[in-house]
C-alpha atoms as a PDB file:
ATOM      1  CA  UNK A   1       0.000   0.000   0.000  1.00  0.00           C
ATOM      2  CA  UNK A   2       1.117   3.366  -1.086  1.00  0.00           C
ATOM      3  CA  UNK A   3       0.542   6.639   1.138  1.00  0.00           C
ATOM      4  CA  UNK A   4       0.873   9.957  -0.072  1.00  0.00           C
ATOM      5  CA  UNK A   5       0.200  13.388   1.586  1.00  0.00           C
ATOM      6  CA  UNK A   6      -0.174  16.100  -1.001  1.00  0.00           C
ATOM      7  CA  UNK A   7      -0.033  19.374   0.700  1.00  0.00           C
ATOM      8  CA  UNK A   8      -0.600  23.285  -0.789  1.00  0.00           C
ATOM      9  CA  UNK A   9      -2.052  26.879   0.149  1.00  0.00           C
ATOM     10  CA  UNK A  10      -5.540  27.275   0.034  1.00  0.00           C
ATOM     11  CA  UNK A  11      -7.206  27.507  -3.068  1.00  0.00           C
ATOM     12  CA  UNK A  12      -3.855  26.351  -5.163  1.00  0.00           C
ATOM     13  CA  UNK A  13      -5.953  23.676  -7.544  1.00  0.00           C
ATOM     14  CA  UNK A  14      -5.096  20.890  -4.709  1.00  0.00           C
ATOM     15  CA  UNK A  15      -8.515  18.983  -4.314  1.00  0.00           C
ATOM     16  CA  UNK A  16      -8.957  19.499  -8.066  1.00  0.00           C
ATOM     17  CA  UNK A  17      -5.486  17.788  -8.897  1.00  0.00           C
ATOM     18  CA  UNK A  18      -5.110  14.997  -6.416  1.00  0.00           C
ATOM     19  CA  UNK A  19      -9.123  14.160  -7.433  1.00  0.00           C
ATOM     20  CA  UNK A  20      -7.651  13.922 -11.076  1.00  0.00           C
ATOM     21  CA  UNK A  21      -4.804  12.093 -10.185  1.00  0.00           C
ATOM     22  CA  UNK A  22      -7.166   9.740  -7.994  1.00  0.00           C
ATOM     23  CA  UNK A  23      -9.060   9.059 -11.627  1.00  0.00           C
ATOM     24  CA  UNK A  24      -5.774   8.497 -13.285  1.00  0.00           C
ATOM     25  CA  UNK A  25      -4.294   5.803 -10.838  1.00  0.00           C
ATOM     26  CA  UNK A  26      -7.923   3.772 -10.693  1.00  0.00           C
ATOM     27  CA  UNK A  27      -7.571   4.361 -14.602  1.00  0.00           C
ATOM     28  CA  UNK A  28      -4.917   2.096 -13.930  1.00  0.00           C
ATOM     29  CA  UNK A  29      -6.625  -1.151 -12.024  1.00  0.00           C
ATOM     30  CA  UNK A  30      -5.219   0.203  -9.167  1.00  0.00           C
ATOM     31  CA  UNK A  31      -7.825   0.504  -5.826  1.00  0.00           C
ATOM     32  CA  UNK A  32      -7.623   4.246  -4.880  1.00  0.00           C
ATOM     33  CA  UNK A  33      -8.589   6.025  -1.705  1.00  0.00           C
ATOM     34  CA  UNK A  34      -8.778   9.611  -1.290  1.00  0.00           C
ATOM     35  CA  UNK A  35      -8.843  11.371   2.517  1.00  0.00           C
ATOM     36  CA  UNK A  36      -9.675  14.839   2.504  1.00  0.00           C
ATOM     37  CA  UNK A  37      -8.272  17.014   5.443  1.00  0.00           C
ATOM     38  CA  UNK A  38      -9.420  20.122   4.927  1.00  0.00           C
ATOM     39  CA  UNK A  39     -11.924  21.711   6.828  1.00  0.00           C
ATOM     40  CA  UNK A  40     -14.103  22.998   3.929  1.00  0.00           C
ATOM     41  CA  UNK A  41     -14.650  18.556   3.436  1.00  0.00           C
ATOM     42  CA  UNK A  42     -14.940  19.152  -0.350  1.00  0.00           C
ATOM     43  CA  UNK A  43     -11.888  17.080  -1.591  1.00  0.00           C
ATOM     44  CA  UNK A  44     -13.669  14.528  -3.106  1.00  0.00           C
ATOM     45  CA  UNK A  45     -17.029  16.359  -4.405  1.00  0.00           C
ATOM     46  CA  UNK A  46     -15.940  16.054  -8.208  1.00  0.00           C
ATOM     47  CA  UNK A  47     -15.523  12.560  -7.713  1.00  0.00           C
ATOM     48  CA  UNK A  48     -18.993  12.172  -6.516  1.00  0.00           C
ATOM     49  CA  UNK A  49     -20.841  14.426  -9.157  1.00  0.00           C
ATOM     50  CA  UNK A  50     -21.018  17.636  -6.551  1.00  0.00           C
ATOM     51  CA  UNK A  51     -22.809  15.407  -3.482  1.00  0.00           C
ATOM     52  CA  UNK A  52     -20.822  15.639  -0.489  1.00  0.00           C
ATOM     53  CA  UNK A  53     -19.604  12.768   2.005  1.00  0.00           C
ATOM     54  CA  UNK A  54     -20.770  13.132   5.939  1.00  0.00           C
ATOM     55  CA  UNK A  55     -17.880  14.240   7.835  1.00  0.00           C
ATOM     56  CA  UNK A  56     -15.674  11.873   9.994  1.00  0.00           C
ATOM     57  CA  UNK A  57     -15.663  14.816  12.290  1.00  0.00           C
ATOM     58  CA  UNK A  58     -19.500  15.208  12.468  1.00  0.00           C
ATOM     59  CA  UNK A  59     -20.342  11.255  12.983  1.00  0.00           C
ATOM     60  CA  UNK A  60     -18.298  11.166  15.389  1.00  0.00           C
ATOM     61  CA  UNK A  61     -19.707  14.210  17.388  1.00  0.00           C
ATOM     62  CA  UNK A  62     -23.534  12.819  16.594  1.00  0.00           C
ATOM     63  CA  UNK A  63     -22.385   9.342  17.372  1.00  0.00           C
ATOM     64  CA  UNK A  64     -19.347   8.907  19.278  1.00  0.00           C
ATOM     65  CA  UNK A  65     -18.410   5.606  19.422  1.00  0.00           C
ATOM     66  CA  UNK A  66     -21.426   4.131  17.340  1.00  0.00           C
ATOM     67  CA  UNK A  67     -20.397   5.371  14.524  1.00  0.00           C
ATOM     68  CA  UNK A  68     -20.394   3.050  11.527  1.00  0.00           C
ATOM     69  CA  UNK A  69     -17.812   2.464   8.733  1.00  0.00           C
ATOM     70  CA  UNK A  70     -20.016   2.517   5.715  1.00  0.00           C
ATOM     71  CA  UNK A  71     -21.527   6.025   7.072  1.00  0.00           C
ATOM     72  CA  UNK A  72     -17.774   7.502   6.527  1.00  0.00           C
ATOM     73  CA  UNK A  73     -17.108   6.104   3.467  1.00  0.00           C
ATOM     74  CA  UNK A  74     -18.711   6.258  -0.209  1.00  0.00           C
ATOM     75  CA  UNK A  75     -17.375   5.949  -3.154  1.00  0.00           C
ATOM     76  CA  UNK A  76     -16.586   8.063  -6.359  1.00  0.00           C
ATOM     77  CA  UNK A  77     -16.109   8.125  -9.869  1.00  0.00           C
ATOM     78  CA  UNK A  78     -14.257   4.729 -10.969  1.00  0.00           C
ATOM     79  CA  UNK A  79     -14.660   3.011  -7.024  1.00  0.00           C
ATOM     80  CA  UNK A  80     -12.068   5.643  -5.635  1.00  0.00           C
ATOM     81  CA  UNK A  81     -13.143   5.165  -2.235  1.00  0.00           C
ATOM     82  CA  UNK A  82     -14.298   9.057  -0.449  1.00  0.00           C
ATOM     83  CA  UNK A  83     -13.728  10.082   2.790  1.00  0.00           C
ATOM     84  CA  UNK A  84     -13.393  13.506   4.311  1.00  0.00           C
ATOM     85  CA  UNK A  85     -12.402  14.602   8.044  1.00  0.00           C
ATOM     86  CA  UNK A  86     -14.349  17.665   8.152  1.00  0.00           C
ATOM     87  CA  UNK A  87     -13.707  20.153  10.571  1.00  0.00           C
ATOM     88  CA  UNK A  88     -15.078  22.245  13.500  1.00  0.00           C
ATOM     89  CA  UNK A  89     -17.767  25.116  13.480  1.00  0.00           C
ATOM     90  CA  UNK A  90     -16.055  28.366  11.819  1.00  0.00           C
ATOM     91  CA  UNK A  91     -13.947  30.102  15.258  1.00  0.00           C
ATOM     92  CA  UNK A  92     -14.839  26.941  17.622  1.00  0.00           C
ATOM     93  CA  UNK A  93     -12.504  24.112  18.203  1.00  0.00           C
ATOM     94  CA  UNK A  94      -9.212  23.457  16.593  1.00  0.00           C
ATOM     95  CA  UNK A  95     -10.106  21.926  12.961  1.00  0.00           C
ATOM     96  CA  UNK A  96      -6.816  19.579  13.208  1.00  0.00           C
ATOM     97  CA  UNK A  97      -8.439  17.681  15.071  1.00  0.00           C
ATOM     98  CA  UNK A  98     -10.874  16.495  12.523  1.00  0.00           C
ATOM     99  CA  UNK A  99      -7.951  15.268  10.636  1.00  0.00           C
ATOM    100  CA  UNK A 100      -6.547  13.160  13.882  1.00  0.00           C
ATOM    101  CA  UNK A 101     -10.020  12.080  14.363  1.00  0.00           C
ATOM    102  CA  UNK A 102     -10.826  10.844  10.713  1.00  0.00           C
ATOM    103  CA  UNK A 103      -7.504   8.874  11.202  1.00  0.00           C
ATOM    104  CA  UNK A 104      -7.723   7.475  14.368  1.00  0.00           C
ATOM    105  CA  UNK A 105     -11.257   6.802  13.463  1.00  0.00           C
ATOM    106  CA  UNK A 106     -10.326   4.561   9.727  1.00  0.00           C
ATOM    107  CA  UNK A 107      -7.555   2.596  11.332  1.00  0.00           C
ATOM    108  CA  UNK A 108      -9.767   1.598  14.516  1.00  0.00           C
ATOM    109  CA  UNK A 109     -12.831   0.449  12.266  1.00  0.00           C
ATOM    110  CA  UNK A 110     -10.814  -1.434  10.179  1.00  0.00           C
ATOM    111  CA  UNK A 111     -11.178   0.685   6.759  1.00  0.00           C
ATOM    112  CA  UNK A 112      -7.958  -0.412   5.398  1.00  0.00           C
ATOM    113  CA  UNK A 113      -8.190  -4.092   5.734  1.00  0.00           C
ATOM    114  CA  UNK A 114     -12.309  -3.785   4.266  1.00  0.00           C
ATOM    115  CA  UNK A 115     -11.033  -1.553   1.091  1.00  0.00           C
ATOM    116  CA  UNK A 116      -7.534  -2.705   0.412  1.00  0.00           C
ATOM    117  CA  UNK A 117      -6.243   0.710  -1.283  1.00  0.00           C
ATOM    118  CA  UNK A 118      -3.329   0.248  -3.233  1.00  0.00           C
ATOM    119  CA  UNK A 119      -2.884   3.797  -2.536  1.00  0.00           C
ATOM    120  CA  UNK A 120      -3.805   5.754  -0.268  1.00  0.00           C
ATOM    121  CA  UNK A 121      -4.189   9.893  -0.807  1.00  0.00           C
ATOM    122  CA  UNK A 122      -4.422  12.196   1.495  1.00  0.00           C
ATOM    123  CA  UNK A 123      -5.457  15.665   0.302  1.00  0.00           C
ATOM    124  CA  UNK A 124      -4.439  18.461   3.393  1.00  0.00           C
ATOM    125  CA  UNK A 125      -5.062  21.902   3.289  1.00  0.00           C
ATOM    126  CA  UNK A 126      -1.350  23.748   3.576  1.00  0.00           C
ATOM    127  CA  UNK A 127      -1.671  27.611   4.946  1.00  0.00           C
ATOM    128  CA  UNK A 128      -0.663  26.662   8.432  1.00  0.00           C
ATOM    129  CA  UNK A 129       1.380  23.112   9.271  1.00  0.00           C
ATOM    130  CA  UNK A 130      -0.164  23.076  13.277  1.00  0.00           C
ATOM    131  CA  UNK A 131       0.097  19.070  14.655  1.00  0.00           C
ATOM    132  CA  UNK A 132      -3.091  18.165  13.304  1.00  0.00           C
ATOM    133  CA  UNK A 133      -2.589  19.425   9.881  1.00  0.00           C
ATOM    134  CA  UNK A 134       1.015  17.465  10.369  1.00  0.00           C
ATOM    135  CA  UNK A 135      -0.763  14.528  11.191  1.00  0.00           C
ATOM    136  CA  UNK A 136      -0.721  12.944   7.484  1.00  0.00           C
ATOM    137  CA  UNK A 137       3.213  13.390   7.696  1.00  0.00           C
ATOM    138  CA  UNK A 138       3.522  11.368  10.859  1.00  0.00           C
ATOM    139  CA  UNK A 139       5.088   7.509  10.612  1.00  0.00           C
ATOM    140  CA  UNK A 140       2.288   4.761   9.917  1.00  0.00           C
ATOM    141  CA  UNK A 141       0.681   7.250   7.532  1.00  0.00           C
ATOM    142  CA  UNK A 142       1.982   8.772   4.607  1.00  0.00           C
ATOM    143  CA  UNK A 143       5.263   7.610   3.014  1.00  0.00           C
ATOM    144  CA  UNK A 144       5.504  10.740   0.885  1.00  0.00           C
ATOM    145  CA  UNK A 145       4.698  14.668   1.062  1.00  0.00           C
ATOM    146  CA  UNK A 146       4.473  16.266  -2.015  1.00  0.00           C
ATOM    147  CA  UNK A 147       3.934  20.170  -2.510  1.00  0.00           C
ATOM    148  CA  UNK A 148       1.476  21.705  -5.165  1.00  0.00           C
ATOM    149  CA  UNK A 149       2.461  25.077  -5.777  1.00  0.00           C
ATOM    150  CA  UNK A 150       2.094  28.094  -8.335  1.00  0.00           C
ATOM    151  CA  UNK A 151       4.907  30.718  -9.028  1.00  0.00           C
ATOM    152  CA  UNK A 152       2.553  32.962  -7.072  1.00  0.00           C
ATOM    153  CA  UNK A 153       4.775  34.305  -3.882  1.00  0.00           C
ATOM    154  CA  UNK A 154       2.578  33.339  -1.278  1.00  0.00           C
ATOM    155  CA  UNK A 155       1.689  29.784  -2.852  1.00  0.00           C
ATOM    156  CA  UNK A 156       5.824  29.651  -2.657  1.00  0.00           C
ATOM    157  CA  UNK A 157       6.265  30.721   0.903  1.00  0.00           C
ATOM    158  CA  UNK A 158       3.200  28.736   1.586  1.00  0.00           C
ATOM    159  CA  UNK A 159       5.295  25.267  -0.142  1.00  0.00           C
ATOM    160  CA  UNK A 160       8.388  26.310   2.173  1.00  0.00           C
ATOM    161  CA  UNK A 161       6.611  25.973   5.227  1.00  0.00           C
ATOM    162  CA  UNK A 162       5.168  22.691   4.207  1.00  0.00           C
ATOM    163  CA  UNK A 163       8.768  21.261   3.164  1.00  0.00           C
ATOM    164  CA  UNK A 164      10.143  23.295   6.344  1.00  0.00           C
ATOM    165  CA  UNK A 165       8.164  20.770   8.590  1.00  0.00           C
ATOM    166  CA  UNK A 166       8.786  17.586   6.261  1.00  0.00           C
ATOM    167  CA  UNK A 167      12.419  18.252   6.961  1.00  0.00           C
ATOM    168  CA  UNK A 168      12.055  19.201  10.907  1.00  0.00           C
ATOM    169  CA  UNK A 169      10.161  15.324  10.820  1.00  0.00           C
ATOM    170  CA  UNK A 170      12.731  13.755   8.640  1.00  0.00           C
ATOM    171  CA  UNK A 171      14.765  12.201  12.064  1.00  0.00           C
ATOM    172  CA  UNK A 172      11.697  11.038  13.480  1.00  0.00           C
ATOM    173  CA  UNK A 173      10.948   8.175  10.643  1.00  0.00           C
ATOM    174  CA  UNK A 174       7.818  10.193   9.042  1.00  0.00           C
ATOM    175  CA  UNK A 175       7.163  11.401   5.665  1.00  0.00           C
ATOM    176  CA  UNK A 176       9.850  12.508   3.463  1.00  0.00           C
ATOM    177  CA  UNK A 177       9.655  14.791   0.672  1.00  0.00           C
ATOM    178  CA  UNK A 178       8.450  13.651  -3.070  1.00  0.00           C
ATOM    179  CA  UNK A 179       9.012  16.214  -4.786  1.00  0.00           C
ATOM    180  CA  UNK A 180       7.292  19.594  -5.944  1.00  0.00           C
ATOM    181  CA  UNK A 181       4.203  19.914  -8.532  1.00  0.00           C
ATOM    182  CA  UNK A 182       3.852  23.303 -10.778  1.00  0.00           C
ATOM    183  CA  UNK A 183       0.073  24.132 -11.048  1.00  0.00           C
ATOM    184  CA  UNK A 184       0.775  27.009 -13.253  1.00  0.00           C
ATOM    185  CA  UNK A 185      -0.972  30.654 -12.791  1.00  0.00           C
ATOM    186  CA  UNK A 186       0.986  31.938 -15.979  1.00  0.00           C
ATOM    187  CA  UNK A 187       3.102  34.558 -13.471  1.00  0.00           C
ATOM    188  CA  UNK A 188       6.412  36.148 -14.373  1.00  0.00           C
ATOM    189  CA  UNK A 189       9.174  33.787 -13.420  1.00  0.00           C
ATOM    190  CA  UNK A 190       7.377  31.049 -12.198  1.00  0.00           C
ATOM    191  CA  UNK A 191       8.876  27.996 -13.403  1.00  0.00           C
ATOM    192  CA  UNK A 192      12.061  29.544 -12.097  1.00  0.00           C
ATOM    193  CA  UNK A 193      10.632  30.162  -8.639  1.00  0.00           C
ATOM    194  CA  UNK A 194       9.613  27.023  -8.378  1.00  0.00           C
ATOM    195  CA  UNK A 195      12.556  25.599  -9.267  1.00  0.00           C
ATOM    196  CA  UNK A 196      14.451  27.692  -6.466  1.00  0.00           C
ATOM    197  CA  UNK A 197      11.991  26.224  -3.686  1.00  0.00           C
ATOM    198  CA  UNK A 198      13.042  22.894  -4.980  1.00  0.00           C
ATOM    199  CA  UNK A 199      16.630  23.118  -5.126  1.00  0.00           C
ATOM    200  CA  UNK A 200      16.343  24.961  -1.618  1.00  0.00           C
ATOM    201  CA  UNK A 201      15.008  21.797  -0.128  1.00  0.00           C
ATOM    202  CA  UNK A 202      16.940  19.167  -1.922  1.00  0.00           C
ATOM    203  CA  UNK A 203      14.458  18.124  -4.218  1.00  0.00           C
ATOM    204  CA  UNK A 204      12.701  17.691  -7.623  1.00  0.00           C
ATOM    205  CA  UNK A 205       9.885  19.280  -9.467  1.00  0.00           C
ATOM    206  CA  UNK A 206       8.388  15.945 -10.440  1.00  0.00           C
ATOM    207  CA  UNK A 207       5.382  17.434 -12.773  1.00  0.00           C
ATOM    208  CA  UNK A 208       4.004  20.599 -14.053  1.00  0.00           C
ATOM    209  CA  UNK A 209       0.118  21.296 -15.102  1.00  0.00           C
ATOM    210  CA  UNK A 210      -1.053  23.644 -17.329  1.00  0.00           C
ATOM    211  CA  UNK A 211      -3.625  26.687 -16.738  1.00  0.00           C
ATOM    212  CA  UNK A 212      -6.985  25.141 -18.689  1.00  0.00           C
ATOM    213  CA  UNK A 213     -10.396  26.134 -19.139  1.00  0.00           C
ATOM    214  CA  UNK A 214     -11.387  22.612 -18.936  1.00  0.00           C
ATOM    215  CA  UNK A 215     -10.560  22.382 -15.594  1.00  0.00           C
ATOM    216  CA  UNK A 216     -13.213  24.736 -14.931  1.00  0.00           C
ATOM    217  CA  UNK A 217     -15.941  23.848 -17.502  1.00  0.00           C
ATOM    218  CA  UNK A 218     -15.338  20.117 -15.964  1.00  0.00           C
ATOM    219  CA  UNK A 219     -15.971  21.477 -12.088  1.00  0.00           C
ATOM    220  CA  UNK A 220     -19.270  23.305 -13.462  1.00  0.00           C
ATOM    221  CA  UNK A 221     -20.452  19.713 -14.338  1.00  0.00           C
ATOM    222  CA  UNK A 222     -19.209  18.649 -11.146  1.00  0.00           C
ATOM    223  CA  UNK A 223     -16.809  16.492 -12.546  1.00  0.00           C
ATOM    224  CA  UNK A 224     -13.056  15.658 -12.830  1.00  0.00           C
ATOM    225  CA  UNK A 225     -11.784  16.277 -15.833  1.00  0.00           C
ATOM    226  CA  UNK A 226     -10.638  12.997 -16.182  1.00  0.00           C
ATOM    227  CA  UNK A 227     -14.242  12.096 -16.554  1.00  0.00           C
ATOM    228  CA  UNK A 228     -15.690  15.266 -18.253  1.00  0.00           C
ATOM    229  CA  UNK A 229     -12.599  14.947 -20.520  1.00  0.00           C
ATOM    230  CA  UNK A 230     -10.771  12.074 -20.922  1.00  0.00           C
ATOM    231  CA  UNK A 231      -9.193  12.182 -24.432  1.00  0.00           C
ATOM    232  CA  UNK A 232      -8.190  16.243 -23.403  1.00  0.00           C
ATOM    233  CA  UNK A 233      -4.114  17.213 -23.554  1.00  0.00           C
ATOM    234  CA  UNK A 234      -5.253  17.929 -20.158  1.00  0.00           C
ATOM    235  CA  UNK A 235      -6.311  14.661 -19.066  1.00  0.00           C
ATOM    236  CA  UNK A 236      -3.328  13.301 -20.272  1.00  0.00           C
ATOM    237  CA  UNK A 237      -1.546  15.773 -18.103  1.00  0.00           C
ATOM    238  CA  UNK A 238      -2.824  14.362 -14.766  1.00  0.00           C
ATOM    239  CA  UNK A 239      -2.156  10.827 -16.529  1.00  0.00           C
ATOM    240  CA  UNK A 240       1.439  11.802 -16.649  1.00  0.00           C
ATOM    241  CA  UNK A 241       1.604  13.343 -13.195  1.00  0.00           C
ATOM    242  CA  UNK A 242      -0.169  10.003 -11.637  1.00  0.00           C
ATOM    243  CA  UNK A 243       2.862   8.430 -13.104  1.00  0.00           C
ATOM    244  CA  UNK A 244       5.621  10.134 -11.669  1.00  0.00           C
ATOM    245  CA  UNK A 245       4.214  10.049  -8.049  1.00  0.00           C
ATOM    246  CA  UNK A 246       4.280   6.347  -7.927  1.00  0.00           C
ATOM    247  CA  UNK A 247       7.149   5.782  -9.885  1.00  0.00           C
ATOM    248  CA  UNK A 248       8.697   8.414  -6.992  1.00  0.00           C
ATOM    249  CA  UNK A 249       7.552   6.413  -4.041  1.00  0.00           C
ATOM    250  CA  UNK A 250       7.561   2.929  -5.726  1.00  0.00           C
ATOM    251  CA  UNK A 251      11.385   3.755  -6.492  1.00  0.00           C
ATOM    252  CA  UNK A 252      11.560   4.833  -2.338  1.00  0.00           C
ATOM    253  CA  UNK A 253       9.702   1.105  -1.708  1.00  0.00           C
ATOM    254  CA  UNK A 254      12.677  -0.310  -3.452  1.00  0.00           C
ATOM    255  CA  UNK A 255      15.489   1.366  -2.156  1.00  0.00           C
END
């Protein structure tokens, strides 16, 4: 089983490109899972068509311990399997804690064993890198981190404060560092900005995606545009991306 974290600031295409790269890896044969951990709990909505999934977070507040596996999880577009932690009332609570929750929650009901991901994505909202937005990095969970960023400056400073903690973690057996993905905004000097936050922390940019209007005409259908647009240039973008994340951690697996 493969675990990757993919981290970015707010509103950097992040839901939108691991949910593509979710379709691209079940395009595959390969059993996908997708975790969203991000208080807004709308990773996965293009893989459902727009309807949401309940919130770890909420079930667990209704129901405590009562709660039910098959009320956290649904599924998506090609079986990826949906869940989302969810997150506190806006100013109450800490919303990490729907994250350690959603976790705690899937490993003590047994979701791994029942599904049996090949991989397993977590999608985590990157403006602030508190413990429970760490919690993805943390050994027993993800294997990787990798970084979605624009050339945008505070997308970059945003993606050095995600690899900032990866690296204060890197003694403690968690997460290491993947690599960097461009989601370009078409801003002066960005593929060389991005290249600078990558050689600053020892790594590679493993993909780039272009700026598309398909993206959005295939959100307005509430769709990926894997499935909105599968024989795009686009499509075959997040195709090629899919690839180099698990060639990067099946290459760690091996070493």
């Amino acid at each position: 089983m493969i675990k990757i974290a993919v981290y970015g600031k707010g509103g950097i295409g992040k839901s939108t490109t691991v949910s593509n790269v979710a379709a691209a890896l079940s395009e595959q044969g390969m059993k996908v899972m997708q975790i969203g951990c991000d208080p807004k709990a709308d990773s996965t909505i293009l893989l459902r068509h727009g309807e949401s999934v309940t919130t770890v977070l909420n079930l667990y507040n209704q129901k405590k311990q009562n709660m039910k596996l098959e009320e956290m999880i649904k599924t998506g577009y090609r079986n990826v399997v949906c869940v989302e932690a969810g997150g506190p009332t806006p100013g109450l609570g800490c919303a990490g804690r729907g994250i350690i929750t959603a976790l705690e929650k899937l490993g003590e009901l047994g979701a791994y064993e029942k599904y049996q991901p090949d991989v397993i994505l977590y999608d985590v909202l990157g403006d602030v890198v508190c413990g429970g937005f760490s919690m993805p990095m943390r050994k027993g969970y993800a294997d990787k981190v990798f970084i979605i960023t624009s050339g945008e400056n505070m997308a970059i400073h945003a993606g050095a404060n995600i690899a900032m903690a990866v690296d204060n973690f890197k003694n403690r057996g968690y997460a290491s560092l993947g690599g960097i993905i461009l989601n370009r905004r078409n801003v002066p000097r960005e593929e060389e900005k991005v290249k600078e936050l990558a050689d600053d922390f020892h790594t590679e940019v493993i993909g780039s995606l272009d700026h598309s209007e398909l993206v959005l005409k295939a959100e307005e259908q509430g769709k990926t545009l894997l499935e909105a647009y599968p024989d795009s240039e686009m499509a075959d973008e997040y195709r090629k991306l899919a690839k180099e994340i698990l060639k990067v951690c099946q290459e760690e697996k091996e070493c």
